[in-house]
PDB file of N, CA and C in Angstrom:
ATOM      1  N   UNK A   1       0.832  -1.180   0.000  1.00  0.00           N
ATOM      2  CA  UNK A   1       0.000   0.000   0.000  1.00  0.00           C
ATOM      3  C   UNK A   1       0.880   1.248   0.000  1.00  0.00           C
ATOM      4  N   UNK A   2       1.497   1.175  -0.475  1.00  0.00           N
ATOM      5  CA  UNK A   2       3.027   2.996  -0.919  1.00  0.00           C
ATOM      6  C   UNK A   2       1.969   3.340  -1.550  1.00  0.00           C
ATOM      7  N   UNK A   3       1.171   4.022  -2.190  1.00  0.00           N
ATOM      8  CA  UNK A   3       0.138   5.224  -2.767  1.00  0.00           C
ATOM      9  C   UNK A   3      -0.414   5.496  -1.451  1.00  0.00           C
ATOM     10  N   UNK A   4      -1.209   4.407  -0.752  1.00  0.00           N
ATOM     11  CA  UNK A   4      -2.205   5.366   0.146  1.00  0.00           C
ATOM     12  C   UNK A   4      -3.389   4.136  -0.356  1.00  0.00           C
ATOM     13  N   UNK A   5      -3.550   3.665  -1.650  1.00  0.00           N
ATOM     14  CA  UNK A   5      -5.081   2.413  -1.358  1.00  0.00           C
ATOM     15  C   UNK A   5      -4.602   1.260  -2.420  1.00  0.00           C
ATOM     16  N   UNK A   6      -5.518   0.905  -2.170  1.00  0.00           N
ATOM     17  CA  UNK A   6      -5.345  -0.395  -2.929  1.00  0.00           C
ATOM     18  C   UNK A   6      -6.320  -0.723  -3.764  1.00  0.00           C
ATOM     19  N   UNK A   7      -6.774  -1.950  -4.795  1.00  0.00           N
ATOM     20  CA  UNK A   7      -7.676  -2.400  -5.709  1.00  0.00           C
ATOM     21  C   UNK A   7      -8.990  -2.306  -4.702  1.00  0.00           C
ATOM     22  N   UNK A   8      -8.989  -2.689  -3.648  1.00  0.00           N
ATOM     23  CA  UNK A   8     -10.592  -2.457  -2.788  1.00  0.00           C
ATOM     24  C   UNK A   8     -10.638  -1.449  -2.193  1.00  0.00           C
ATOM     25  N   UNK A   9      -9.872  -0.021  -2.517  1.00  0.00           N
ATOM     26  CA  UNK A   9     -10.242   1.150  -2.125  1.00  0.00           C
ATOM     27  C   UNK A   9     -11.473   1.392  -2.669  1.00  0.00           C
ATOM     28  N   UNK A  10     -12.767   1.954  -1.918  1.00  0.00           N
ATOM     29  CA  UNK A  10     -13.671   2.403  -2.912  1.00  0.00           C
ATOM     30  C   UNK A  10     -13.497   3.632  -3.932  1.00  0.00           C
ATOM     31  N   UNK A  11     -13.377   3.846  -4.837  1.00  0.00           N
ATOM     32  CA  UNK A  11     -13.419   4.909  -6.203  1.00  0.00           C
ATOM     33  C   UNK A  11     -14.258   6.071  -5.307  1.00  0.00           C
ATOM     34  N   UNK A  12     -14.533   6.594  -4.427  1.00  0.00           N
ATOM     35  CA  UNK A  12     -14.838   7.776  -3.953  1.00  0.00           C
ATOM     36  C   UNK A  12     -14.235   8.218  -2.891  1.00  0.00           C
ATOM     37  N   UNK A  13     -13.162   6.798  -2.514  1.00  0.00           N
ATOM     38  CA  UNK A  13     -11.904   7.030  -1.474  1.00  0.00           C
ATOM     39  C   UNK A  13     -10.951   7.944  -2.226  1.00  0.00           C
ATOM     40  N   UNK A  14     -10.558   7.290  -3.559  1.00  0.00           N
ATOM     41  CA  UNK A  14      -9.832   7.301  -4.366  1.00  0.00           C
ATOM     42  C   UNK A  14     -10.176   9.105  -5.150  1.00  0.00           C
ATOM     43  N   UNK A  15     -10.854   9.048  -5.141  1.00  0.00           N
ATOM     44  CA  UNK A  15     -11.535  10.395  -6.179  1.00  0.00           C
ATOM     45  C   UNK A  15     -11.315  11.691  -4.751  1.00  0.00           C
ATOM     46  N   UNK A  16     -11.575  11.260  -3.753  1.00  0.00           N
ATOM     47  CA  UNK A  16     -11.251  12.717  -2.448  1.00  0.00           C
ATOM     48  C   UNK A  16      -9.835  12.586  -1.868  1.00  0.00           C
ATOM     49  N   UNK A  17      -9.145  11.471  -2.242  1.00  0.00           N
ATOM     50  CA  UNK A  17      -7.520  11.193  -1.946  1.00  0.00           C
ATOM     51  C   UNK A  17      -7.164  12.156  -2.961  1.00  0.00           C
ATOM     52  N   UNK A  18      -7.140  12.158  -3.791  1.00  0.00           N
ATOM     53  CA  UNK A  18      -7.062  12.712  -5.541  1.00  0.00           C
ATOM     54  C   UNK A  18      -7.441  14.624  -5.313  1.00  0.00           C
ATOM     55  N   UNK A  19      -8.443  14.825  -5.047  1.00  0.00           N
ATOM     56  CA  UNK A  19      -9.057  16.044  -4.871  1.00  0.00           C
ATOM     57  C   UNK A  19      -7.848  16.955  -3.134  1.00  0.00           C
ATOM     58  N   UNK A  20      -7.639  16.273  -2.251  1.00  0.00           N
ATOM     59  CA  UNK A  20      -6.951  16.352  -1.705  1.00  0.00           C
ATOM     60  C   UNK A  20      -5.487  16.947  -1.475  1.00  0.00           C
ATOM     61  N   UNK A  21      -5.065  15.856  -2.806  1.00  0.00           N
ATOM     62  CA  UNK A  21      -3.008  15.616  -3.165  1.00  0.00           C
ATOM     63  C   UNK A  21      -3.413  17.076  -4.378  1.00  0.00           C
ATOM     64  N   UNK A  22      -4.720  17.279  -5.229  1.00  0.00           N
ATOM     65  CA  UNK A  22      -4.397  18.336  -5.776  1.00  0.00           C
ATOM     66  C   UNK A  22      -4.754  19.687  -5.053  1.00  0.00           C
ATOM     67  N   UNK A  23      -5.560  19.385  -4.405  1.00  0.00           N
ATOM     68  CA  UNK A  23      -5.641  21.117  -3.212  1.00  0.00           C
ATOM     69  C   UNK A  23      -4.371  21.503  -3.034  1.00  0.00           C
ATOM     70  N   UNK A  24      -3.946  20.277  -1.719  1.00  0.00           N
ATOM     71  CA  UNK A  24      -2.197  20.602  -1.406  1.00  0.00           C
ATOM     72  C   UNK A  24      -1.433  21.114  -1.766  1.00  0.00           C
ATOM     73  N   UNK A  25      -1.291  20.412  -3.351  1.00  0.00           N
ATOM     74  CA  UNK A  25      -0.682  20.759  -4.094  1.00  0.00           C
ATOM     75  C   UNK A  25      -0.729  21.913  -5.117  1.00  0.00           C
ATOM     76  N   UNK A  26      -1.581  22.214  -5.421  1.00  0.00           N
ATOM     77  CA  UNK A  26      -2.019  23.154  -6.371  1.00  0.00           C
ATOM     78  C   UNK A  26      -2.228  24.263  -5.905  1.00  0.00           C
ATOM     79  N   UNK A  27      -2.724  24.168  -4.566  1.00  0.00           N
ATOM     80  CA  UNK A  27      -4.351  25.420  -3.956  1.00  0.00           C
ATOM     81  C   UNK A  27      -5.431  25.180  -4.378  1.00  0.00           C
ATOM     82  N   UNK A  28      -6.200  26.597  -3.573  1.00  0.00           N
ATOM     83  CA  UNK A  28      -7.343  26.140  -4.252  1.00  0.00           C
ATOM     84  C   UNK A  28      -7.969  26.672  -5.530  1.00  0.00           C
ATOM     85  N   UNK A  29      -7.342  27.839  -6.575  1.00  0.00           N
ATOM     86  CA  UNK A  29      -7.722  28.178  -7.463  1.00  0.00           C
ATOM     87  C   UNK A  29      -6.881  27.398  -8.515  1.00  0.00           C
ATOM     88  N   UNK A  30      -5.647  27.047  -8.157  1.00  0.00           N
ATOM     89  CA  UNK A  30      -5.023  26.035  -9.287  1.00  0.00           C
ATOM     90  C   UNK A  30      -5.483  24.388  -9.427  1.00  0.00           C
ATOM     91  N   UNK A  31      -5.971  23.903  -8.118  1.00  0.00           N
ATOM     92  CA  UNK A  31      -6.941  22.890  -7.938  1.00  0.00           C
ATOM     93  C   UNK A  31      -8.287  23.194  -9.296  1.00  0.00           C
ATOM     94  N   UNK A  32      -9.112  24.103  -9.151  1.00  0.00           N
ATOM     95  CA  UNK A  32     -10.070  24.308  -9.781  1.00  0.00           C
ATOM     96  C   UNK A  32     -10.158  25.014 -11.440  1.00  0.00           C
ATOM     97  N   UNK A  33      -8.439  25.008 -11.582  1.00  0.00           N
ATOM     98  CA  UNK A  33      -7.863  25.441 -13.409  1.00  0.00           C
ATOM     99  C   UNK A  33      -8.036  23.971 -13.580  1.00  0.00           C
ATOM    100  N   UNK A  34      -7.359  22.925 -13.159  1.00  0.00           N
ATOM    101  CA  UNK A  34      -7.300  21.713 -13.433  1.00  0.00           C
ATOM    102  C   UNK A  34      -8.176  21.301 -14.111  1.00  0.00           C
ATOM    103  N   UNK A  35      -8.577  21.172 -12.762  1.00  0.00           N
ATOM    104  CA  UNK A  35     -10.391  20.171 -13.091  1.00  0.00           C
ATOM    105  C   UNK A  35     -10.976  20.608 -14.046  1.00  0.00           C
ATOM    106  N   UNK A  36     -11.105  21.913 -14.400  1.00  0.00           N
ATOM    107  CA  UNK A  36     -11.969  22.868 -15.200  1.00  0.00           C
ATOM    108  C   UNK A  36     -11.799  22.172 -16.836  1.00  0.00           C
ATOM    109  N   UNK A  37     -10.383  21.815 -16.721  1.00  0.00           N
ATOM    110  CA  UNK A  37      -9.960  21.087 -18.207  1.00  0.00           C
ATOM    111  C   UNK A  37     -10.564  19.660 -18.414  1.00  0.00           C
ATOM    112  N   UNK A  38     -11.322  19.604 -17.593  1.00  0.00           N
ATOM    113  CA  UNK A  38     -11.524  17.762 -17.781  1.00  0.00           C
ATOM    114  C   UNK A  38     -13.745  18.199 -18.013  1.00  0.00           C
ATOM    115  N   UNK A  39     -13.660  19.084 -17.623  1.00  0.00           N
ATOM    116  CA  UNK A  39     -15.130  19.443 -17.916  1.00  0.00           C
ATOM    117  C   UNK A  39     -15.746  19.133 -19.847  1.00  0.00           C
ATOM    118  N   UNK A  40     -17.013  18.335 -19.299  1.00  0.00           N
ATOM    119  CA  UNK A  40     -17.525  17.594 -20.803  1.00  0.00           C
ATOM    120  C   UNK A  40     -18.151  18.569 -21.426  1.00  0.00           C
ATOM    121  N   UNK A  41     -18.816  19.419 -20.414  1.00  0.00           N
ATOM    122  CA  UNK A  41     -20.272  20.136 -21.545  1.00  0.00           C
ATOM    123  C   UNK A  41     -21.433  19.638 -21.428  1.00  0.00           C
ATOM    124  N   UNK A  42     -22.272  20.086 -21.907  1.00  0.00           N
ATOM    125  CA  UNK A  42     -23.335  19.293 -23.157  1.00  0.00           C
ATOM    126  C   UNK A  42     -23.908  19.743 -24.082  1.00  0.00           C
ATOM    127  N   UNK A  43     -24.967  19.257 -24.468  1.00  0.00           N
ATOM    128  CA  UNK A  43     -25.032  18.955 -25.921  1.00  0.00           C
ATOM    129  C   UNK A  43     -24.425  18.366 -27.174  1.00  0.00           C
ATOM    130  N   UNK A  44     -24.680  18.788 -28.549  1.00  0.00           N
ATOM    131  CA  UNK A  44     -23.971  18.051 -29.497  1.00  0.00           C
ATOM    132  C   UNK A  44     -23.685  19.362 -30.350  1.00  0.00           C
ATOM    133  N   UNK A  45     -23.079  19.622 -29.919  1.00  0.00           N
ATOM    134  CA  UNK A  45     -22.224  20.708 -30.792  1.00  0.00           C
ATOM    135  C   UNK A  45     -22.049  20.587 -32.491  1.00  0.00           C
ATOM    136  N   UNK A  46     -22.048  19.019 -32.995  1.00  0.00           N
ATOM    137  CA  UNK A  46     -21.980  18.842 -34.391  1.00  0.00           C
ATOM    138  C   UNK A  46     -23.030  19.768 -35.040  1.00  0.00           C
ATOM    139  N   UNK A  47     -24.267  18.785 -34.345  1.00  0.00           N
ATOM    140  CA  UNK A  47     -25.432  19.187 -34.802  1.00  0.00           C
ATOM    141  C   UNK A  47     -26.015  20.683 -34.569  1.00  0.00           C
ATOM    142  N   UNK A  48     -25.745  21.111 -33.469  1.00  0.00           N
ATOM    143  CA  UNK A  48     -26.163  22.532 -33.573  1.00  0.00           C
ATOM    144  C   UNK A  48     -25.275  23.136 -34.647  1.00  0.00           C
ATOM    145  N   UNK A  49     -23.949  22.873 -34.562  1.00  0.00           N
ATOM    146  CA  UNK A  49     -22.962  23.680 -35.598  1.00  0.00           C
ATOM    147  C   UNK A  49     -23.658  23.403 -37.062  1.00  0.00           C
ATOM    148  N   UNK A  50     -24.271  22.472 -37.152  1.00  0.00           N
ATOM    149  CA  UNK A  50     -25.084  22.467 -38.983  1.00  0.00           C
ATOM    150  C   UNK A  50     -25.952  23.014 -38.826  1.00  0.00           C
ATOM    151  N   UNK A  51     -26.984  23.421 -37.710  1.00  0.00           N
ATOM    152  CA  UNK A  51     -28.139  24.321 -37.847  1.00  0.00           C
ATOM    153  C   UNK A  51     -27.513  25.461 -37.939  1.00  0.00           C
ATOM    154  N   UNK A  52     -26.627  25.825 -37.064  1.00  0.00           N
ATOM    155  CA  UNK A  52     -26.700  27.132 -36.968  1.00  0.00           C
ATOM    156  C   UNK A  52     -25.749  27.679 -38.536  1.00  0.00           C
ATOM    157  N   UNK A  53     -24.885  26.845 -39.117  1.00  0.00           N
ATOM    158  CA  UNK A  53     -24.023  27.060 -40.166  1.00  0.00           C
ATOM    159  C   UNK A  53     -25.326  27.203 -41.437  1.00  0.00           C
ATOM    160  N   UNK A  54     -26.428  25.903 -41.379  1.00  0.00           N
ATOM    161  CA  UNK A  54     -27.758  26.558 -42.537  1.00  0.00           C
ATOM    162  C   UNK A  54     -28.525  27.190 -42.368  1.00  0.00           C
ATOM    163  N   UNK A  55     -28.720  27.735 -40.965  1.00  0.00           N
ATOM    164  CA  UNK A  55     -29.611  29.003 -40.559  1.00  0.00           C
ATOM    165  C   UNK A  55     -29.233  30.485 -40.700  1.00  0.00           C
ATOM    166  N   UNK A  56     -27.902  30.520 -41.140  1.00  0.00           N
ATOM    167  CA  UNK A  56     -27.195  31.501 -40.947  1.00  0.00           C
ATOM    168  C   UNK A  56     -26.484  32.111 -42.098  1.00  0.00           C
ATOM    169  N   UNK A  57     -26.492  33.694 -42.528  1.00  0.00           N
ATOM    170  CA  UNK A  57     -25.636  34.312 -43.846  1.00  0.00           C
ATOM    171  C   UNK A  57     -25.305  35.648 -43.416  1.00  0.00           C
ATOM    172  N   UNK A  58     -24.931  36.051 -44.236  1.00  0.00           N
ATOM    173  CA  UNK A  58     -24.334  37.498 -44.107  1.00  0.00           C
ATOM    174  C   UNK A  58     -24.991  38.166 -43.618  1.00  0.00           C
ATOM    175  N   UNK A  59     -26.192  38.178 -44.598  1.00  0.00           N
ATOM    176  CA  UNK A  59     -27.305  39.221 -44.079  1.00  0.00           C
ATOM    177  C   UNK A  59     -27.897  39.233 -42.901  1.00  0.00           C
ATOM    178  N   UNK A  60     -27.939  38.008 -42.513  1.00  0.00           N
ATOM    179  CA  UNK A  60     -28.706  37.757 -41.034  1.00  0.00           C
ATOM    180  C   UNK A  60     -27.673  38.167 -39.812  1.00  0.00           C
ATOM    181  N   UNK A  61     -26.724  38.069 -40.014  1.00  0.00           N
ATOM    182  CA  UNK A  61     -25.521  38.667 -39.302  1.00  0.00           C
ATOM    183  C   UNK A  61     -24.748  40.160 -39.199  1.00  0.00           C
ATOM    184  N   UNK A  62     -25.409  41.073 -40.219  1.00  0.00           N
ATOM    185  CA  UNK A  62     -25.307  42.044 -40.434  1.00  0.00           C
ATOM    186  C   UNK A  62     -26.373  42.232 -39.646  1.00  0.00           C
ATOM    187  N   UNK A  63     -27.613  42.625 -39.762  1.00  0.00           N
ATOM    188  CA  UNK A  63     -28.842  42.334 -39.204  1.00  0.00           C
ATOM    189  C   UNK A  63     -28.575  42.818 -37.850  1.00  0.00           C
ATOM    190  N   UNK A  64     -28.181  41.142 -37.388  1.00  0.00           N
ATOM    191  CA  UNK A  64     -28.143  41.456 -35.851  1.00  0.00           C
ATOM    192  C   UNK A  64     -26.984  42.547 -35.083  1.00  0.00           C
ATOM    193  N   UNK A  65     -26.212  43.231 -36.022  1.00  0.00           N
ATOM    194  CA  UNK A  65     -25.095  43.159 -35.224  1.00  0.00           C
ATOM    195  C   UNK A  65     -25.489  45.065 -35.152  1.00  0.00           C
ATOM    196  N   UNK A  66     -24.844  45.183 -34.459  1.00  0.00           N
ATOM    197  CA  UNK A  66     -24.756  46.614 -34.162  1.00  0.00           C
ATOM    198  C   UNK A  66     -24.563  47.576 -35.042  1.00  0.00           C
ATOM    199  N   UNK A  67     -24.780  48.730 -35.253  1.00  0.00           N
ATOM    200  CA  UNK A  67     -24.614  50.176 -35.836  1.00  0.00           C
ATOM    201  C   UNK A  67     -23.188  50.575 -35.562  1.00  0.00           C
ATOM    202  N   UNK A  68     -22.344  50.561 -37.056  1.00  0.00           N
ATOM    203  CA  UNK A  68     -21.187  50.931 -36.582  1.00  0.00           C
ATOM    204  C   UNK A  68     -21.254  52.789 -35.943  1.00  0.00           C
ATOM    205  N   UNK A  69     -20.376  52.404 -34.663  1.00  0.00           N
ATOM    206  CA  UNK A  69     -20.068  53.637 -34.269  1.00  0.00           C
ATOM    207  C   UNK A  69     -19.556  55.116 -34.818  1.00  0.00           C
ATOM    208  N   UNK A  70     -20.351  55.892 -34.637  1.00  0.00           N
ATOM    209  CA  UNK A  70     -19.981  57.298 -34.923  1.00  0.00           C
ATOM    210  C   UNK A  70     -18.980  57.859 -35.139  1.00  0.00           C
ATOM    211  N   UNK A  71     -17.853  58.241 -35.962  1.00  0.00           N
ATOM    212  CA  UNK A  71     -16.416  58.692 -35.852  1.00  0.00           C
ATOM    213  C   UNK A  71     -16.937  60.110 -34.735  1.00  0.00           C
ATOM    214  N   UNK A  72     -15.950  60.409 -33.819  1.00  0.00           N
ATOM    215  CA  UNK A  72     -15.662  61.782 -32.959  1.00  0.00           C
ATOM    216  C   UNK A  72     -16.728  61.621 -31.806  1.00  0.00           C
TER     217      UNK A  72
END
């Protein structure tokens, strides 16, 4: 046992051992850059990216976008 558990550690021993060695180690805002990288999301990004890529043109994007600003 040199880590700290073994194969019958339970996986939520294992997951706050883990959360722990990176506080320590990290802190707590470099603890929470970490993790931040392992974050999934959701949705399906493919599929919205084809709606929104055939829902979408110049004009409709001109449209929405703001009034260019006033020179002076």
């Amino acid at each position: 046992m040199q880590n700290g558990f073994t194969t019958a550690t339970p996986l939520n021993e294992i997951q706050q051992m883990g959360l722990e060695a990176l506080l320590e180690r990290l802190g707590p805002i470099g603890m929470i850059r970490f993790l931040q990288q392992f974050e999934t999301g959701s949705g399906n990004y493919t599929a919205e990216r084809d709606t929104w890529i055939t829902e979408t043109n110049l004009d409709k994007l001109v449209a929405k976008s703001d009034p260019p600003a006033k020179p002076g």
